[in-house]
C-alpha atoms as a PDB file:
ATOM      1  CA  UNK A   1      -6.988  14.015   7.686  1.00  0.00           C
ATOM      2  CA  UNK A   2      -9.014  14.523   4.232  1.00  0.00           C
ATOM      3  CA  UNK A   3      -7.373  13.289   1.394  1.00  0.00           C
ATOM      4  CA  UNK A   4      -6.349  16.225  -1.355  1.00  0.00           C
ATOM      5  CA  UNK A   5      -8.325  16.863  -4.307  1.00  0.00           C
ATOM      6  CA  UNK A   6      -5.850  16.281  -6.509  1.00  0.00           C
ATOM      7  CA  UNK A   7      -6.133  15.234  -9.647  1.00  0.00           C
ATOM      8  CA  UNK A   8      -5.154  11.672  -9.666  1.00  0.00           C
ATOM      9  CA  UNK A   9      -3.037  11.881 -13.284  1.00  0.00           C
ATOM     10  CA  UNK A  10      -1.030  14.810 -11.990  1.00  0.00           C
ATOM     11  CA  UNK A  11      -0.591  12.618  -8.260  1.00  0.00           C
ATOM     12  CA  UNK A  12       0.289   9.525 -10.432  1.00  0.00           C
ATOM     13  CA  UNK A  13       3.021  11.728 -12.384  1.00  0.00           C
ATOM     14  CA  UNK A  14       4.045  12.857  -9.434  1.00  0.00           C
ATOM     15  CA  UNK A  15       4.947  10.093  -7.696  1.00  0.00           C
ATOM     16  CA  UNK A  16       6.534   8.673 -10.416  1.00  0.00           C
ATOM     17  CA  UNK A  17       8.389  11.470 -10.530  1.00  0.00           C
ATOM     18  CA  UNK A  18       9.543  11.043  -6.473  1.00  0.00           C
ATOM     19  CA  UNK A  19      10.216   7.203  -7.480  1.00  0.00           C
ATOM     20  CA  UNK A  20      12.582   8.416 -10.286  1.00  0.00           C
ATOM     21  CA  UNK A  21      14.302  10.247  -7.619  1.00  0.00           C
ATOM     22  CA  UNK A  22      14.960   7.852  -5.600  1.00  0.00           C
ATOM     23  CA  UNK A  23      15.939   5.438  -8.094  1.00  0.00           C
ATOM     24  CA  UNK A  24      18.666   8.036  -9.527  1.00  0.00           C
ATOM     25  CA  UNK A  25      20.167   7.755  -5.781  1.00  0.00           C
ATOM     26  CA  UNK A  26      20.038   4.307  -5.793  1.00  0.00           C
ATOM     27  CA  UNK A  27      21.051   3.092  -9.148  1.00  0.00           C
ATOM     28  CA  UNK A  28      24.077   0.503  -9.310  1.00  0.00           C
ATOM     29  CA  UNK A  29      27.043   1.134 -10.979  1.00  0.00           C
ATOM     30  CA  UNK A  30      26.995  -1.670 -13.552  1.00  0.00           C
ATOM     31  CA  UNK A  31      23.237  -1.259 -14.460  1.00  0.00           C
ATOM     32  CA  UNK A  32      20.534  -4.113 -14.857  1.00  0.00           C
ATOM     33  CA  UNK A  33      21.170  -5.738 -10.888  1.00  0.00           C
ATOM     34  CA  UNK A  34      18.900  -6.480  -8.540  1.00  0.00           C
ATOM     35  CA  UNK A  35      18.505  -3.102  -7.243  1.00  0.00           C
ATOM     36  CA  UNK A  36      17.704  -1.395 -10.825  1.00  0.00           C
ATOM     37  CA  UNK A  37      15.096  -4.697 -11.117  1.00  0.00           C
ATOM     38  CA  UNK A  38      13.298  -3.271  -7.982  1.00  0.00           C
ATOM     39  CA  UNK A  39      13.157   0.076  -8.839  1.00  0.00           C
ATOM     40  CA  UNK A  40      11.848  -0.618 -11.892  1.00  0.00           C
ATOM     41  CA  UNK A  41       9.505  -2.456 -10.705  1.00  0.00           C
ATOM     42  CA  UNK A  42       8.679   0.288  -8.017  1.00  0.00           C
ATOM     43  CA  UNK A  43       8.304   2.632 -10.236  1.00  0.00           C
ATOM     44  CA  UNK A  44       5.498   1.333 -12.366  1.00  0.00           C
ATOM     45  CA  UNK A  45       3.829  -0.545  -9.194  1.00  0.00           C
ATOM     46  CA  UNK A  46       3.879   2.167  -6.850  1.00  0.00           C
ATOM     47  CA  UNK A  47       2.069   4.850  -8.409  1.00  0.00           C
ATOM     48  CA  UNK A  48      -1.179   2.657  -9.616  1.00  0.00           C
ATOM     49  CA  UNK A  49      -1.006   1.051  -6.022  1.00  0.00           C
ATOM     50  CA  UNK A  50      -0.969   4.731  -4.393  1.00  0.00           C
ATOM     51  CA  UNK A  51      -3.672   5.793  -7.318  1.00  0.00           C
ATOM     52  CA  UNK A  52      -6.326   3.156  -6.361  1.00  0.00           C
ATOM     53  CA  UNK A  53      -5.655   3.622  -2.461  1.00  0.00           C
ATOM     54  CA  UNK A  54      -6.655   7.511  -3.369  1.00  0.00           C
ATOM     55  CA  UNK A  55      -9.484   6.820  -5.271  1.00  0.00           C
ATOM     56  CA  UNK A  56     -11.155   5.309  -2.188  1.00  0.00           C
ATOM     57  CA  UNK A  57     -12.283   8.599  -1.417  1.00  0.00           C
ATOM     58  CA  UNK A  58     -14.756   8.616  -4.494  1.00  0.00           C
ATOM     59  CA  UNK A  59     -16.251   5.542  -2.876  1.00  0.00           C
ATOM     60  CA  UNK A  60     -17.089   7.773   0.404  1.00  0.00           C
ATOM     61  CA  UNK A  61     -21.229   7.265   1.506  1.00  0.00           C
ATOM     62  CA  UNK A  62     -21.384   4.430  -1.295  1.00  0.00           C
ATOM     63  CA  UNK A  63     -21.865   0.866  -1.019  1.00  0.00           C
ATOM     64  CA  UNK A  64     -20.740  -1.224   2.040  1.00  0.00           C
ATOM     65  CA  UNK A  65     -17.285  -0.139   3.851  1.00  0.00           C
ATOM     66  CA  UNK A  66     -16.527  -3.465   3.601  1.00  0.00           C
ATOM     67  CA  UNK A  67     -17.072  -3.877   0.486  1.00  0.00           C
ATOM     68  CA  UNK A  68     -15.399  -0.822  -0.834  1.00  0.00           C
ATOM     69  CA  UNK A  69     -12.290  -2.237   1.218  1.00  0.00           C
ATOM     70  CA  UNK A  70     -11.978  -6.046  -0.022  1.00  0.00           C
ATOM     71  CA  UNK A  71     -10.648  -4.714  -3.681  1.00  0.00           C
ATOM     72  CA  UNK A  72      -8.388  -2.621  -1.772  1.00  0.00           C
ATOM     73  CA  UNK A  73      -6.969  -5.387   0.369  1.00  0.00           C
ATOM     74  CA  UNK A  74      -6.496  -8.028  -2.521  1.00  0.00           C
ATOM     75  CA  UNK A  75      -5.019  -5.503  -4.580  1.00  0.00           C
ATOM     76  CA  UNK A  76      -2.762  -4.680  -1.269  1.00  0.00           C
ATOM     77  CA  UNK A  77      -1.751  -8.237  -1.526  1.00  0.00           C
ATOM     78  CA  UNK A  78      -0.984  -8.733  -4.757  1.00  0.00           C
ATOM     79  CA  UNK A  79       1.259  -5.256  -4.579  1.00  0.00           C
ATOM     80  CA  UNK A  80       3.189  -6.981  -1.701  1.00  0.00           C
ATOM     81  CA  UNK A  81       4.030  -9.809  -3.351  1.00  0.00           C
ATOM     82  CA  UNK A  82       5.285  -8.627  -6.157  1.00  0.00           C
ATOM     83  CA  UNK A  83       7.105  -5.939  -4.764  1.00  0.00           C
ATOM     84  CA  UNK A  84       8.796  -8.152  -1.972  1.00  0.00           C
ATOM     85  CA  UNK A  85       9.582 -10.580  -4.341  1.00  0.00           C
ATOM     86  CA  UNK A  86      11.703  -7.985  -6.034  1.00  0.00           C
ATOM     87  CA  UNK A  87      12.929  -6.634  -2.869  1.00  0.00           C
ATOM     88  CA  UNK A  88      14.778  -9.521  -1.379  1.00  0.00           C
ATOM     89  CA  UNK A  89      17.377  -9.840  -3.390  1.00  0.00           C
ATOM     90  CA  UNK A  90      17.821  -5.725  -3.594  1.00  0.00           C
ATOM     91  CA  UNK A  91      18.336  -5.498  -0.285  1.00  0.00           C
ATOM     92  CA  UNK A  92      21.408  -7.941   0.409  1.00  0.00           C
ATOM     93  CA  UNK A  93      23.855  -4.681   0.892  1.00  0.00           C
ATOM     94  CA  UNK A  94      23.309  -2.803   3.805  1.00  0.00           C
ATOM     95  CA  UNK A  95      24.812  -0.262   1.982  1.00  0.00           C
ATOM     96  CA  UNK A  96      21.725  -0.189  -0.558  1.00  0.00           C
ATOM     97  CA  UNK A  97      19.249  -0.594   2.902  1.00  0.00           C
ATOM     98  CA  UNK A  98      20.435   2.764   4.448  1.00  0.00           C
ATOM     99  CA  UNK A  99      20.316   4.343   0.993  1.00  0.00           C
ATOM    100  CA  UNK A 100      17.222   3.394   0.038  1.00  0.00           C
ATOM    101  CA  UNK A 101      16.001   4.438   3.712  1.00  0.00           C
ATOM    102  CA  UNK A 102      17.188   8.364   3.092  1.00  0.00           C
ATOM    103  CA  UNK A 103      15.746   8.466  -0.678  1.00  0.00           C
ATOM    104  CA  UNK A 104      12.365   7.262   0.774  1.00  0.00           C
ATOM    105  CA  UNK A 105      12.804   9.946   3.230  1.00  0.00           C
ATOM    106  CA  UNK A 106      13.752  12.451   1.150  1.00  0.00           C
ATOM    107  CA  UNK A 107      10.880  11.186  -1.589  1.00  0.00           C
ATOM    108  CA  UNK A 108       8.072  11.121   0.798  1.00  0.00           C
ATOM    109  CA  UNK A 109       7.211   7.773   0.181  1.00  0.00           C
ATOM    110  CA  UNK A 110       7.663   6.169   3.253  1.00  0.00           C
ATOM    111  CA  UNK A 111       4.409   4.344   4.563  1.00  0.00           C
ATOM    112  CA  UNK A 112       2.697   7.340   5.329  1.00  0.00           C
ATOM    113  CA  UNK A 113       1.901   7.108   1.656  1.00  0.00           C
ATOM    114  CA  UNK A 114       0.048   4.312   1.666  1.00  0.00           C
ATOM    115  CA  UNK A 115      -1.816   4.968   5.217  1.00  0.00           C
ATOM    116  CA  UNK A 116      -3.069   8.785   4.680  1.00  0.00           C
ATOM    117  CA  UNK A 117      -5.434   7.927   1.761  1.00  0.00           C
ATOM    118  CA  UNK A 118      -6.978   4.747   3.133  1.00  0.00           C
ATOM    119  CA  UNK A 119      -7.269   6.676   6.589  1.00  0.00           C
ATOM    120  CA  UNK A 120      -8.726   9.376   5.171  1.00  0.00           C
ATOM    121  CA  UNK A 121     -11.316   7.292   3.437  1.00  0.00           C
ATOM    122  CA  UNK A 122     -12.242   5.962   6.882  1.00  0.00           C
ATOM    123  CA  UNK A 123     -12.099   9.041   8.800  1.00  0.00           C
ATOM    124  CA  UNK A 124     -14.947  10.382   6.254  1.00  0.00           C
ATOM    125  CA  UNK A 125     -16.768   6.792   6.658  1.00  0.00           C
ATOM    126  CA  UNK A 126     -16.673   7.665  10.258  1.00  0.00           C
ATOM    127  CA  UNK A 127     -18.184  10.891   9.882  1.00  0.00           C
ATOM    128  CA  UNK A 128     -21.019   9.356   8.500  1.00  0.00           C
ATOM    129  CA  UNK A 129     -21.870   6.921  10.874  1.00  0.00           C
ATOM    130  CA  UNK A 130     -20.706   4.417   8.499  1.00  0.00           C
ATOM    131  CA  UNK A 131     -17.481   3.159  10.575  1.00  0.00           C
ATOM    132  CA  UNK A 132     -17.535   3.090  14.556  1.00  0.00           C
ATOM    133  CA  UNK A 133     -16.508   5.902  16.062  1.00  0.00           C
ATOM    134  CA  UNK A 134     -14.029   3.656  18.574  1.00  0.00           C
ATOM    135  CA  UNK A 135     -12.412   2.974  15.019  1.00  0.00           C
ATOM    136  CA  UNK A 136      -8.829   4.593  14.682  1.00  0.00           C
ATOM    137  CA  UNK A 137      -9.063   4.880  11.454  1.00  0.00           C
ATOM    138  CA  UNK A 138      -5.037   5.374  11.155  1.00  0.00           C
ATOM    139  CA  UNK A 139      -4.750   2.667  13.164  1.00  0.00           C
ATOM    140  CA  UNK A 140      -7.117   0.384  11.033  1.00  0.00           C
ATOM    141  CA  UNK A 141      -5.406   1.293   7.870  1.00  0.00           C
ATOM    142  CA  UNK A 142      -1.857  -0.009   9.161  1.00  0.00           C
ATOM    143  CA  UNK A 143      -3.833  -3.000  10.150  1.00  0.00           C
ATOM    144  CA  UNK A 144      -5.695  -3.597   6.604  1.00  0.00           C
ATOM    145  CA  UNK A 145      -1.588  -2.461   5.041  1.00  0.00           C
ATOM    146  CA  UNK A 146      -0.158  -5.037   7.376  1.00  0.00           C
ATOM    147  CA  UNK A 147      -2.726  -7.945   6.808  1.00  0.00           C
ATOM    148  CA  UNK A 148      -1.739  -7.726   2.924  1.00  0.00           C
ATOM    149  CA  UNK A 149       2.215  -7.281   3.628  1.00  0.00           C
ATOM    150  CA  UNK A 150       1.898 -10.496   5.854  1.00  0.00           C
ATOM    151  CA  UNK A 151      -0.361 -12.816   3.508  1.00  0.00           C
ATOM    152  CA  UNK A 152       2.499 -11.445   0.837  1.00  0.00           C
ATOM    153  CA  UNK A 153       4.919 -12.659   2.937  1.00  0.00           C
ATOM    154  CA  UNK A 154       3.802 -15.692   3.655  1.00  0.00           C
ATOM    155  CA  UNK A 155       2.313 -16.839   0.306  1.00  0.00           C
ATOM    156  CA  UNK A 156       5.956 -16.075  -0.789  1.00  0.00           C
ATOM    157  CA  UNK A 157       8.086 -18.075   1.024  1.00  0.00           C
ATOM    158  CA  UNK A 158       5.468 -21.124   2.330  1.00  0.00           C
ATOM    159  CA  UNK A 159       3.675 -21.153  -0.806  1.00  0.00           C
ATOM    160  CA  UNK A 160       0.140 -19.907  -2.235  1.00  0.00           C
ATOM    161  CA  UNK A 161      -1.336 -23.276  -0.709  1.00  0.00           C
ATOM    162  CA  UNK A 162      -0.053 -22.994   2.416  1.00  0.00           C
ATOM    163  CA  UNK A 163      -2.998 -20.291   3.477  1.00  0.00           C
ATOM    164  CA  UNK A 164      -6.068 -18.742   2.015  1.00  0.00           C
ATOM    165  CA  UNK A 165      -5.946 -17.855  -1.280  1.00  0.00           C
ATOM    166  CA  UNK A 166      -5.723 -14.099  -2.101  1.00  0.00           C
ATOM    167  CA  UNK A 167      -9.488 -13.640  -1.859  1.00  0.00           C
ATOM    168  CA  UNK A 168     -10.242 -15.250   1.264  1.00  0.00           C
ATOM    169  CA  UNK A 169      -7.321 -13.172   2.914  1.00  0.00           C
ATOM    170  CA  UNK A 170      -8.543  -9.831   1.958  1.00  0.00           C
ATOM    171  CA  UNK A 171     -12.087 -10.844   3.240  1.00  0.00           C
ATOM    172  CA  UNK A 172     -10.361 -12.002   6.603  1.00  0.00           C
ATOM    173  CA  UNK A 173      -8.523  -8.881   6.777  1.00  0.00           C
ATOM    174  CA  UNK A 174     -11.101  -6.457   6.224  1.00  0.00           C
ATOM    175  CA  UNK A 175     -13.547  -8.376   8.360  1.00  0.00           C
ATOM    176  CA  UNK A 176     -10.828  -8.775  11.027  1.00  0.00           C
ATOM    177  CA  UNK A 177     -11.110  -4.627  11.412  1.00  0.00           C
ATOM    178  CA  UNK A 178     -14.557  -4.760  12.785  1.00  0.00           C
ATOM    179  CA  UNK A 179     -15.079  -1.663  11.434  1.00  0.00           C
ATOM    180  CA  UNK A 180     -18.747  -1.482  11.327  1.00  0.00           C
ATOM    181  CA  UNK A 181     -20.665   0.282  13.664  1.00  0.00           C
ATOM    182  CA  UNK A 182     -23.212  -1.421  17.236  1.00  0.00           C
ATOM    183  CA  UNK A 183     -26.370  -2.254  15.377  1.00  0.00           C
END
């Protein structure tokens, strides 16, 4: 599961490229609605988020795991807010929900995106004894992914003071992973 060697420009470009796409397929007739809003949105937000989830694998061997995962899981958070912020009031057609569906499809940037590079970083973490081999590392990165949708969601609609702030949330998700390895 080793993340390409690409360089991460010409993966930026191209996923705003893909996001372009799906916008075109998606774009409302009148222009400027909620739907244009979140593809805007999407389309500068996505490819940064995607580019620092990639560049986890120049952290490989370095630091703490931990560590190298806490910027990954605030920044996760603060994607996830303002992306489902956007989203909400996008998605009030069911029309625009089964479109956007088949352009994420047909884009490749479904959530498979977001879980290949950060499982890839701990796959090669693993290798190295640096990560517990009982670790799934797919697994753990739809956990850490999840932990940041759900303190998104819930800062969102109960409120940022309702629940850790940002930075005590990423720590509790990353720690929650128990990725490190028996002493």
């Amino acid at each position: 599961m080793a993340t390409s060697h690409v360089d991460p420009h010409q993966r930026s470009q191209e996923t705003r490229r893909r996001v372009l796409e799906m916008a075109l397929s998606l774009r409302e007739e009148r222009g400027g609605g909620p739907v244009d809003l979140f593809l805007a949105l999407l389309q500068d937000r996505l490819p940064l988020w995607l580019r620092i989830l990639h560049n986890l694998s120049h952290l490989v061997g370095k630091g703490q795991v931990s560590d190298n995962l806490l910027p990954i899981a605030r920044a996760g958070i603060d994607y996830y807010l303002e992306v489902q912020s956007a989203a909400l009031p996008a998605f009030t057609s069911p029309a625009v929900t089964v479109r956007f569906r088949e352009a994420v499809r047909d884009t490749g940037l479904g959530p498979m995106a977001e879980i290949l590079p950060l499982a890839g970083y701990l796959e090669a973490e693993q290798r190295l004894g640096r990560v517990a081999p009982s670790v799934d590392p797919v697994g753990s990165a739809r956990l850490l992914l999840a932990g940041c949708f759900q303190h998104a969601y819930y800062e969102m609609f109960v409120g940022a003071d309702a629940g850790p702030s940002r930075d005590a949330g990423a720590e509790e998700i990353v720690k929650g992973l128990r990725l490190e390895p028996a002493a």
